[in-house]
PDB file of N, CA and C in Angstrom:
ATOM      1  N   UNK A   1     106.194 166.790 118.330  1.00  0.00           N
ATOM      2  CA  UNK A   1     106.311 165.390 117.944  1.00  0.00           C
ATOM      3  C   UNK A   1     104.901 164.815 117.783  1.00  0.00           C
ATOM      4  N   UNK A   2     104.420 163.852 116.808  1.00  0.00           N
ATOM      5  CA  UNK A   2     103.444 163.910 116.337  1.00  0.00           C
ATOM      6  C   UNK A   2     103.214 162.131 117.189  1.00  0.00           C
ATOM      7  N   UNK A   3     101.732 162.429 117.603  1.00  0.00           N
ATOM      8  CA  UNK A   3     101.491 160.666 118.658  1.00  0.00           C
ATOM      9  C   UNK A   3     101.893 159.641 117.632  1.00  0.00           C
ATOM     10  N   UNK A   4     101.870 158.780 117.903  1.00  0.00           N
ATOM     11  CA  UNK A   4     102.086 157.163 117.179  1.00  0.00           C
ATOM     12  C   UNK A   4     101.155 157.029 116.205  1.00  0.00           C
ATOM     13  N   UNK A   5      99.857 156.946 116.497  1.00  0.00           N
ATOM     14  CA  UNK A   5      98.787 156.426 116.372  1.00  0.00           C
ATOM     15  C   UNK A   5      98.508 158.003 114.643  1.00  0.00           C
ATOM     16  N   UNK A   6      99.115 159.270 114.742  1.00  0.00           N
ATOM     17  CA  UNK A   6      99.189 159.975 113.821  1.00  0.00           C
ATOM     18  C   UNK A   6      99.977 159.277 112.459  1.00  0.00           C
ATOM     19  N   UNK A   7     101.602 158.403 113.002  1.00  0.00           N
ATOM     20  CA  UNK A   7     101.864 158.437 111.924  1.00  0.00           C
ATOM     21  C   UNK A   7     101.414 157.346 110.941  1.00  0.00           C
ATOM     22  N   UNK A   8     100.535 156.554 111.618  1.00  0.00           N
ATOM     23  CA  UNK A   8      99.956 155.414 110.874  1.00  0.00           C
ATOM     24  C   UNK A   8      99.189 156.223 109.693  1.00  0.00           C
ATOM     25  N   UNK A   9      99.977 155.516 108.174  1.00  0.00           N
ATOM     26  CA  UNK A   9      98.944 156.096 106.732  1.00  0.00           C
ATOM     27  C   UNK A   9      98.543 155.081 105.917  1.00  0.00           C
ATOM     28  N   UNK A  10      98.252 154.022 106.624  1.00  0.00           N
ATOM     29  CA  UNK A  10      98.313 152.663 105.720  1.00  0.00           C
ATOM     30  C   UNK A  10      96.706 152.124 106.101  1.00  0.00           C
ATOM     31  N   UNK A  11      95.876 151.938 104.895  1.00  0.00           N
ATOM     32  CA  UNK A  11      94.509 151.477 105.543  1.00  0.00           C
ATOM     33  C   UNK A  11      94.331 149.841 104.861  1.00  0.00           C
ATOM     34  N   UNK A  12      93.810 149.186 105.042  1.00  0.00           N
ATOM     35  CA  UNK A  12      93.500 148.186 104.258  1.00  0.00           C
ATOM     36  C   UNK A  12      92.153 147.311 104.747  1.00  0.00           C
ATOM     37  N   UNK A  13      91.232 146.613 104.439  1.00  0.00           N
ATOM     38  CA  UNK A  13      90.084 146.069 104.794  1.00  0.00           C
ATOM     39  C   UNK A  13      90.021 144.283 104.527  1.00  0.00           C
ATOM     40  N   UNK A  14      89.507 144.418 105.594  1.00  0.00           N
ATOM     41  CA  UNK A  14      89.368 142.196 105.858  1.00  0.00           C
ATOM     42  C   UNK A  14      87.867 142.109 105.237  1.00  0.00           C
ATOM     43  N   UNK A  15      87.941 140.706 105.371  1.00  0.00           N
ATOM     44  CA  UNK A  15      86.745 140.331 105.172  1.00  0.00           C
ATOM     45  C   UNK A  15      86.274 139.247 106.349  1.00  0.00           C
ATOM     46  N   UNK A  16      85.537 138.877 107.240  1.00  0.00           N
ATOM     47  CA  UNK A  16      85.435 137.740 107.751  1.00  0.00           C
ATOM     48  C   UNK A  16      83.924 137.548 108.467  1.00  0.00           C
ATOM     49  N   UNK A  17      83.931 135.904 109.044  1.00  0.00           N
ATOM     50  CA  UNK A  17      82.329 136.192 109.693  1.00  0.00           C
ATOM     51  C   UNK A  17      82.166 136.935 110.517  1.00  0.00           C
ATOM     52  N   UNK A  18      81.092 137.048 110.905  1.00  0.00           N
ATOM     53  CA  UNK A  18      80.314 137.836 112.080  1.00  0.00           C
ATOM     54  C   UNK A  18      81.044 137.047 113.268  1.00  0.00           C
ATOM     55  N   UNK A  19      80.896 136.037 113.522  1.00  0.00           N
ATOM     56  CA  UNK A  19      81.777 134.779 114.707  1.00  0.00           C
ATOM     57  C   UNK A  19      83.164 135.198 114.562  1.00  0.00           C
ATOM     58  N   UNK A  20      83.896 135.165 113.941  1.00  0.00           N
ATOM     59  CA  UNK A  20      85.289 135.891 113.878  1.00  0.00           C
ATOM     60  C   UNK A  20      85.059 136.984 114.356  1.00  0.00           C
ATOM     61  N   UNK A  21      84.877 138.277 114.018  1.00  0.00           N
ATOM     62  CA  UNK A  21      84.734 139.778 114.259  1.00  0.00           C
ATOM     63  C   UNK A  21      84.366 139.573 116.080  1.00  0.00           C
ATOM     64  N   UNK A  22      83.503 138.861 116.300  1.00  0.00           N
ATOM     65  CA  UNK A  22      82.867 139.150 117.859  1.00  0.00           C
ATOM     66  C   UNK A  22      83.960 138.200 118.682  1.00  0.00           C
ATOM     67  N   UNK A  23      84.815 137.274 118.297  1.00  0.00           N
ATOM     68  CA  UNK A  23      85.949 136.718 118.985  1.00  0.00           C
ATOM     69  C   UNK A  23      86.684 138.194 118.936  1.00  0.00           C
ATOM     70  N   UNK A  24      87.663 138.640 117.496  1.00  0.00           N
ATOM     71  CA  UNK A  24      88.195 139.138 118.125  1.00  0.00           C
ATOM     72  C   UNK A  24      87.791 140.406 118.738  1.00  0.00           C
ATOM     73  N   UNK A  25      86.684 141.294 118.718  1.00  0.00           N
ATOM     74  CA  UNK A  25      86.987 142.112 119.377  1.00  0.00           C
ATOM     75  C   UNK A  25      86.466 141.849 120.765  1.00  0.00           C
ATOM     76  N   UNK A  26      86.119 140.969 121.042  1.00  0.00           N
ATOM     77  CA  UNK A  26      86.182 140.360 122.587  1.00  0.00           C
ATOM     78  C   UNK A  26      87.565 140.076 122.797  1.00  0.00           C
ATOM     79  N   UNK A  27      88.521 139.837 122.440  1.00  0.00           N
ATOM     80  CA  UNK A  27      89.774 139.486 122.867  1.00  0.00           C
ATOM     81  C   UNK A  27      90.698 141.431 122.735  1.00  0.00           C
ATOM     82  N   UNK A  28      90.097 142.616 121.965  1.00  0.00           N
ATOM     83  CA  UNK A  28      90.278 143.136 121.970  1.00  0.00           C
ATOM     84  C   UNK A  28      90.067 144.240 123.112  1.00  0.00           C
ATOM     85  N   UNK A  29      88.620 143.814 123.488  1.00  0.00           N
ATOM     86  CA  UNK A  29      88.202 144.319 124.551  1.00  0.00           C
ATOM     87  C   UNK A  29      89.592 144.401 126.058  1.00  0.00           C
ATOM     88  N   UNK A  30      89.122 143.135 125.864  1.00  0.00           N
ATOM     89  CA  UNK A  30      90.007 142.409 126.989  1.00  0.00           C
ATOM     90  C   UNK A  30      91.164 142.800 127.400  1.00  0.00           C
ATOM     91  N   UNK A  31      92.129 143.120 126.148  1.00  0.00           N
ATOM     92  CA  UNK A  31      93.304 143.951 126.504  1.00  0.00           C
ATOM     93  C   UNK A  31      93.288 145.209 126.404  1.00  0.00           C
ATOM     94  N   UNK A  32      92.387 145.946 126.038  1.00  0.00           N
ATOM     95  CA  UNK A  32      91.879 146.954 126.549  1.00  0.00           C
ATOM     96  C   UNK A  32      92.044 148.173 124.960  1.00  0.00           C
ATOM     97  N   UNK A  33      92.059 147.430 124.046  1.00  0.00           N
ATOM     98  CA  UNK A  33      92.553 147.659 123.092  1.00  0.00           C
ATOM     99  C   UNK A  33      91.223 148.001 121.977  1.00  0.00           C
ATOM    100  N   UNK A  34      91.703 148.884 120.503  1.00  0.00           N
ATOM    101  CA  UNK A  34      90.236 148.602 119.893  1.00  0.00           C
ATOM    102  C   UNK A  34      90.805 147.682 118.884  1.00  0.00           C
ATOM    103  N   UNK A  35      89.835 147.156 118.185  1.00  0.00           N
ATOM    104  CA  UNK A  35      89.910 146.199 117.016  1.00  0.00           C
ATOM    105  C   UNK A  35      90.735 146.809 115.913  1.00  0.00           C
ATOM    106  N   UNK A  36      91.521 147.854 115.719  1.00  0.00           N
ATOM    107  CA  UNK A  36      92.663 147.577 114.539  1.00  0.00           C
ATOM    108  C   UNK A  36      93.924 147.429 115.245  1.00  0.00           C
ATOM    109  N   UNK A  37      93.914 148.018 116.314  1.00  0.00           N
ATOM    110  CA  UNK A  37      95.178 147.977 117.012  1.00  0.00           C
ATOM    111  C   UNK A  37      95.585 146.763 117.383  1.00  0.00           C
ATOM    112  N   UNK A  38      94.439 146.132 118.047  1.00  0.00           N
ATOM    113  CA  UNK A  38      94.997 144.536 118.120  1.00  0.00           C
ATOM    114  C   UNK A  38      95.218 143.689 117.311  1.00  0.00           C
ATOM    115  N   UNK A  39      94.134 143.909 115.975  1.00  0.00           N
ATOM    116  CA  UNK A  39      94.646 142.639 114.886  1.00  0.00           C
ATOM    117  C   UNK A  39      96.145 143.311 114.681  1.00  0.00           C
ATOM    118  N   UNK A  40      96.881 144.234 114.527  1.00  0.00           N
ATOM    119  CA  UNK A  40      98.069 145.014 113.897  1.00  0.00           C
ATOM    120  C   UNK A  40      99.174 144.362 114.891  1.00  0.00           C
ATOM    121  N   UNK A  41      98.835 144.150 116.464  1.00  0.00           N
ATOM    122  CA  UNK A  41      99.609 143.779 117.195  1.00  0.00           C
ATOM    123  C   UNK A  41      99.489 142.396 116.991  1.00  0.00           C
ATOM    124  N   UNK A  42      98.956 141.914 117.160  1.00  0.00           N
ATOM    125  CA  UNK A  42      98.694 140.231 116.691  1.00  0.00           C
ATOM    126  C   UNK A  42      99.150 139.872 115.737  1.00  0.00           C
ATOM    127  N   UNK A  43      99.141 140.390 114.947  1.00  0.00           N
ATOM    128  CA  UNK A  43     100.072 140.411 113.327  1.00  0.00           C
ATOM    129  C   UNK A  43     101.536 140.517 113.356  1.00  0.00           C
ATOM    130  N   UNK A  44     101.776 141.344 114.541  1.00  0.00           N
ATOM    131  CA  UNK A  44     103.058 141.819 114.044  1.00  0.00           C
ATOM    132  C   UNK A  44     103.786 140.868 115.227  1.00  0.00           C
ATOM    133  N   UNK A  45     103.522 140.304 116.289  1.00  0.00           N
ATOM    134  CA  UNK A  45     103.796 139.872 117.632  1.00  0.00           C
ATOM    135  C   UNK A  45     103.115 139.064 117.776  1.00  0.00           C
ATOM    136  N   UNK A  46     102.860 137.860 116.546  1.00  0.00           N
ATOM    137  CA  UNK A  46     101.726 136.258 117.229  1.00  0.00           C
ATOM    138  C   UNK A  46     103.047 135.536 117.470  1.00  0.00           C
ATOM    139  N   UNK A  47     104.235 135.476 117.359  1.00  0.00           N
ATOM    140  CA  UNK A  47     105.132 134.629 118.063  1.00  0.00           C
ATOM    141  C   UNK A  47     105.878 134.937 119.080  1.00  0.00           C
ATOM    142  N   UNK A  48     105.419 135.768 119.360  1.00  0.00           N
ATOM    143  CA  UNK A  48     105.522 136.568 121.016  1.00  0.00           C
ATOM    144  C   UNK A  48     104.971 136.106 121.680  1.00  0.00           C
ATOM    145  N   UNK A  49     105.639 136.184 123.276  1.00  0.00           N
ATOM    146  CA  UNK A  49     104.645 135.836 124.150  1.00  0.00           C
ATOM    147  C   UNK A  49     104.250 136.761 125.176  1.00  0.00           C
ATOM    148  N   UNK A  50     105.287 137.716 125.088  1.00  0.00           N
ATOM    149  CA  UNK A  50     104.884 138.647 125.440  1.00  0.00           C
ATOM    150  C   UNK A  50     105.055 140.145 124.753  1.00  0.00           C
ATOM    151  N   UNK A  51     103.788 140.807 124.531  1.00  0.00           N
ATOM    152  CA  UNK A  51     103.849 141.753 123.164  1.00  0.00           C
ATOM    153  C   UNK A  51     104.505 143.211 124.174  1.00  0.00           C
ATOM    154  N   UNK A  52     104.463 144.240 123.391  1.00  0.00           N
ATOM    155  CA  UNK A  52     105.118 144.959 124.345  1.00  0.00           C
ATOM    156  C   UNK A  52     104.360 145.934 125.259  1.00  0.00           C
ATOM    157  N   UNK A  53     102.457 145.837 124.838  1.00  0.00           N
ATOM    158  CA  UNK A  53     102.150 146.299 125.671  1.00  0.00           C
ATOM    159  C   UNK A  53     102.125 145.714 127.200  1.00  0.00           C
ATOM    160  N   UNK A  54     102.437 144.073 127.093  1.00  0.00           N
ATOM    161  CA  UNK A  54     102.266 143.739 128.076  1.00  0.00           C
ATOM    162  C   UNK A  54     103.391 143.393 128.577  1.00  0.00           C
ATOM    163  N   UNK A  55     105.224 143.952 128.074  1.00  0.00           N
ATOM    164  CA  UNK A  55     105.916 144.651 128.615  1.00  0.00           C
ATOM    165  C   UNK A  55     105.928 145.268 129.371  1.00  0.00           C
ATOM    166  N   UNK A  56     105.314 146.744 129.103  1.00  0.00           N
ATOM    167  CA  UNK A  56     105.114 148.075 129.635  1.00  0.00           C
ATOM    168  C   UNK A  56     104.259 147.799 130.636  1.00  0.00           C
ATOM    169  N   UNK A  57     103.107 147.015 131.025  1.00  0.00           N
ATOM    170  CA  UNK A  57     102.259 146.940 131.984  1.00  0.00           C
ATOM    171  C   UNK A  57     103.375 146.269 132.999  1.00  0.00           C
ATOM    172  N   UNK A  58     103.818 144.862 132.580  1.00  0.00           N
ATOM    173  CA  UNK A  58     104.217 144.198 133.902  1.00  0.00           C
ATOM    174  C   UNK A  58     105.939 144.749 134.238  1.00  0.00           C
ATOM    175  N   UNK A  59     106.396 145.893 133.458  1.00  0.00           N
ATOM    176  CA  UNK A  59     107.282 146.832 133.665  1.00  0.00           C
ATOM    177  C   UNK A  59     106.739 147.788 135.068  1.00  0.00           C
ATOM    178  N   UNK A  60     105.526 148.942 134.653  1.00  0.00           N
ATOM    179  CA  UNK A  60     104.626 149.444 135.690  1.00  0.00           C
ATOM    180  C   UNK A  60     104.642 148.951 136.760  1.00  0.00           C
ATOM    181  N   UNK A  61     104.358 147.499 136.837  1.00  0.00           N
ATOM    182  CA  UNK A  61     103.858 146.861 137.808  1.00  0.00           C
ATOM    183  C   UNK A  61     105.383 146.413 138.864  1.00  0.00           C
ATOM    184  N   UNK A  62     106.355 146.097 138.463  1.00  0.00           N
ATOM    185  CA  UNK A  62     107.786 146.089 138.870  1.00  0.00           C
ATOM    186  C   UNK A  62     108.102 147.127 139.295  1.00  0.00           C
ATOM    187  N   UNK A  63     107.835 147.769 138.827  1.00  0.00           N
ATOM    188  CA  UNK A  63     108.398 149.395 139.380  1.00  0.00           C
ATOM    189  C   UNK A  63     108.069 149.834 140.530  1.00  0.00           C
ATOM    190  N   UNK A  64     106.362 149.547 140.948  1.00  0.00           N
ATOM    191  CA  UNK A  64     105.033 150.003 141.734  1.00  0.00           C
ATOM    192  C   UNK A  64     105.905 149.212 143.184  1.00  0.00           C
ATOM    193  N   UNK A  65     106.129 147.436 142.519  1.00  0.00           N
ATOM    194  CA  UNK A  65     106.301 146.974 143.521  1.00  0.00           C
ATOM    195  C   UNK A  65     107.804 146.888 144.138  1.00  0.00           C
ATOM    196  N   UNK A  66     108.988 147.530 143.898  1.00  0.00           N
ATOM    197  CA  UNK A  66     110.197 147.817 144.063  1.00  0.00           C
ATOM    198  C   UNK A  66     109.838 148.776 144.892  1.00  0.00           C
ATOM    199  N   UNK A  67     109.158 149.711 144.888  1.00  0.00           N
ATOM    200  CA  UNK A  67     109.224 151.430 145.356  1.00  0.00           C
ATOM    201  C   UNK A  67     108.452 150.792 146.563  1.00  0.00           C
ATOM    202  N   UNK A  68     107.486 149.983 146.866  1.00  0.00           N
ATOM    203  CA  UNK A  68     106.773 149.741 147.908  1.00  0.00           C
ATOM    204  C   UNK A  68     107.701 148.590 148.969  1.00  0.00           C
ATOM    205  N   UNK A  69     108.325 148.142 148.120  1.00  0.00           N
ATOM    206  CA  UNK A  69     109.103 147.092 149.290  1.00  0.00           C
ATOM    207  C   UNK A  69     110.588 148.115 149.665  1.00  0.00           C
ATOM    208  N   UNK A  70     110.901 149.082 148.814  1.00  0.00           N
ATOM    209  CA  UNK A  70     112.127 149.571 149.003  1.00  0.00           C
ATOM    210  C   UNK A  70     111.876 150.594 150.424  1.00  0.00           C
ATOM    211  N   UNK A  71     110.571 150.832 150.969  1.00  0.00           N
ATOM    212  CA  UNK A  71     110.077 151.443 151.882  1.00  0.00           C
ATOM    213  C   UNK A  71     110.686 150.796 153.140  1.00  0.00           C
ATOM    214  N   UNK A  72     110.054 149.516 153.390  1.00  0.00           N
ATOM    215  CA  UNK A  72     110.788 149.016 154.543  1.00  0.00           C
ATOM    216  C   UNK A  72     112.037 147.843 153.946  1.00  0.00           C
ATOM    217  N   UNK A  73     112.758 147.629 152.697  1.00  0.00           N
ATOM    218  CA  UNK A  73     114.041 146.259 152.968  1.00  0.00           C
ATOM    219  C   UNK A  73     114.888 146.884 151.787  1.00  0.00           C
ATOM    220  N   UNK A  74     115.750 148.073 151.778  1.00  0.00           N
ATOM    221  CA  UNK A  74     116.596 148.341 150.754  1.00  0.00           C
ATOM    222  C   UNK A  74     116.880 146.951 150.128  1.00  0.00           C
ATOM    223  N   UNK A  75     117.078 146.006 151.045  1.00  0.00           N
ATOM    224  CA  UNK A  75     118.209 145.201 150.296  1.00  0.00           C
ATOM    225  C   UNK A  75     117.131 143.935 149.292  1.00  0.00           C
ATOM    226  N   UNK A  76     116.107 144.044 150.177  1.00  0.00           N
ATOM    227  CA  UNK A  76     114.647 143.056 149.243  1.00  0.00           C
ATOM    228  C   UNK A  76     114.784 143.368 148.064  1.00  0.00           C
ATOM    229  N   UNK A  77     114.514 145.033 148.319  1.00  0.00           N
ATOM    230  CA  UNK A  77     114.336 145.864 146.873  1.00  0.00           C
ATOM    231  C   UNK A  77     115.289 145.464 145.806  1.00  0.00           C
ATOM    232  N   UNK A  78     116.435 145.948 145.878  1.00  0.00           N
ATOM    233  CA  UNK A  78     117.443 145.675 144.970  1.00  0.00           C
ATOM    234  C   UNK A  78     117.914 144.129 144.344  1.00  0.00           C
ATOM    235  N   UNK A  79     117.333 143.394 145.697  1.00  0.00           N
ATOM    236  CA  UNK A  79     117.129 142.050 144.882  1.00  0.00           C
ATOM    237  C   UNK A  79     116.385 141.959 144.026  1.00  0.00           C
ATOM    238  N   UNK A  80     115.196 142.611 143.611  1.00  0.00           N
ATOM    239  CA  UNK A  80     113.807 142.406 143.275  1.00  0.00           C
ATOM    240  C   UNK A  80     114.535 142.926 141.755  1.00  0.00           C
ATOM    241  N   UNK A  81     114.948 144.130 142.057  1.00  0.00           N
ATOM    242  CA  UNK A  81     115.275 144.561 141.099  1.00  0.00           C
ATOM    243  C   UNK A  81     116.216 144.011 140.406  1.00  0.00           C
ATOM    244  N   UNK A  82     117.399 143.286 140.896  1.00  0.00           N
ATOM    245  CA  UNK A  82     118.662 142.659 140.077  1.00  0.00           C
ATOM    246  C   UNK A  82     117.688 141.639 139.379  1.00  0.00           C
ATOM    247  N   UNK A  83     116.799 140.620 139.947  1.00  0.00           N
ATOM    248  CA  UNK A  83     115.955 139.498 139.570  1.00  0.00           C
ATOM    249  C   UNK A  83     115.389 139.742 138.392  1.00  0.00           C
ATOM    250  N   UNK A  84     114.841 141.278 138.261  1.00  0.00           N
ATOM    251  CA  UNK A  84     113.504 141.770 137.110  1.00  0.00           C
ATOM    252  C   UNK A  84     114.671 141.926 136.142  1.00  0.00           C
ATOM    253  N   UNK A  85     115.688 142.749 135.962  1.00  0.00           N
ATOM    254  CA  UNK A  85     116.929 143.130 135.379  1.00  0.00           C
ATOM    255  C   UNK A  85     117.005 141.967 134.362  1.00  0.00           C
ATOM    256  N   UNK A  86     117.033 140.876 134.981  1.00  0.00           N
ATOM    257  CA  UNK A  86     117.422 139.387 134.508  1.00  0.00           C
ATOM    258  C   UNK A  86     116.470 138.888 133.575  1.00  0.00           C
ATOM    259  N   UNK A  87     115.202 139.502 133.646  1.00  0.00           N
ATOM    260  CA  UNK A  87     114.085 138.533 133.027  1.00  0.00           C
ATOM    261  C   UNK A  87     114.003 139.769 131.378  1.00  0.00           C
ATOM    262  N   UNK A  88     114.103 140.724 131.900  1.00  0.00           N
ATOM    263  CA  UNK A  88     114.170 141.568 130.599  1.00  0.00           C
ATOM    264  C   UNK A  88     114.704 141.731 130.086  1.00  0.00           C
ATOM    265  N   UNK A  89     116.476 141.158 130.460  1.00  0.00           N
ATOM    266  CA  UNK A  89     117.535 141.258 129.773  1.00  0.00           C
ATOM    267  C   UNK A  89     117.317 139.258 128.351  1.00  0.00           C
ATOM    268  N   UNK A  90     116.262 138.596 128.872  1.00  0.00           N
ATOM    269  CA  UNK A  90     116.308 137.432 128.171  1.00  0.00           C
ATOM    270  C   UNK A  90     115.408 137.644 126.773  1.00  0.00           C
TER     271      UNK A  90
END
């Protein structure tokens, strides 16, 4: 199976200032991202509020913290979890 990032065949070129370019790839930085990937996500997910990498992170992060409370309060846990259930199901 061939990565994601393989099946992209589409190139195309911007034009903009120097002040644009250093915003965004400071905002690119930031999410840890390089500068085509984020304008592409920004493009495709500016009326999002939450895009899906930052799904998958605060997914990770639910998970991390279920498995650590499920240590000492089964029943915390499964709350935690019915609660998260709820927010991803919206």
């Amino acid at each position: 199976m061939r990565a994601e990032y393989d099946k992209k065949n589409k190139k195309t070129s911007i034009t903009m200032t120097e002040e644009d370019f250093v915003v965004i790839e400071r905002n690119a930085r930031l999410k840890g991202m390089r500068v085509s990937p984020y304008m592409v996500d920004c493009a495709l997910h500016h009326d999002e509020t939450l895009t899906p990498e930052i799904r998958a992170k605060m997914q990770t992060i639910m998970n991390y913290a279920i498995a650590c409370v499920r240590q000492y309060d089964l029943t915390a846990a499964e709350y935690i979890h019915k609660e998260a259930m709820k927010i991803w199901s919206l």
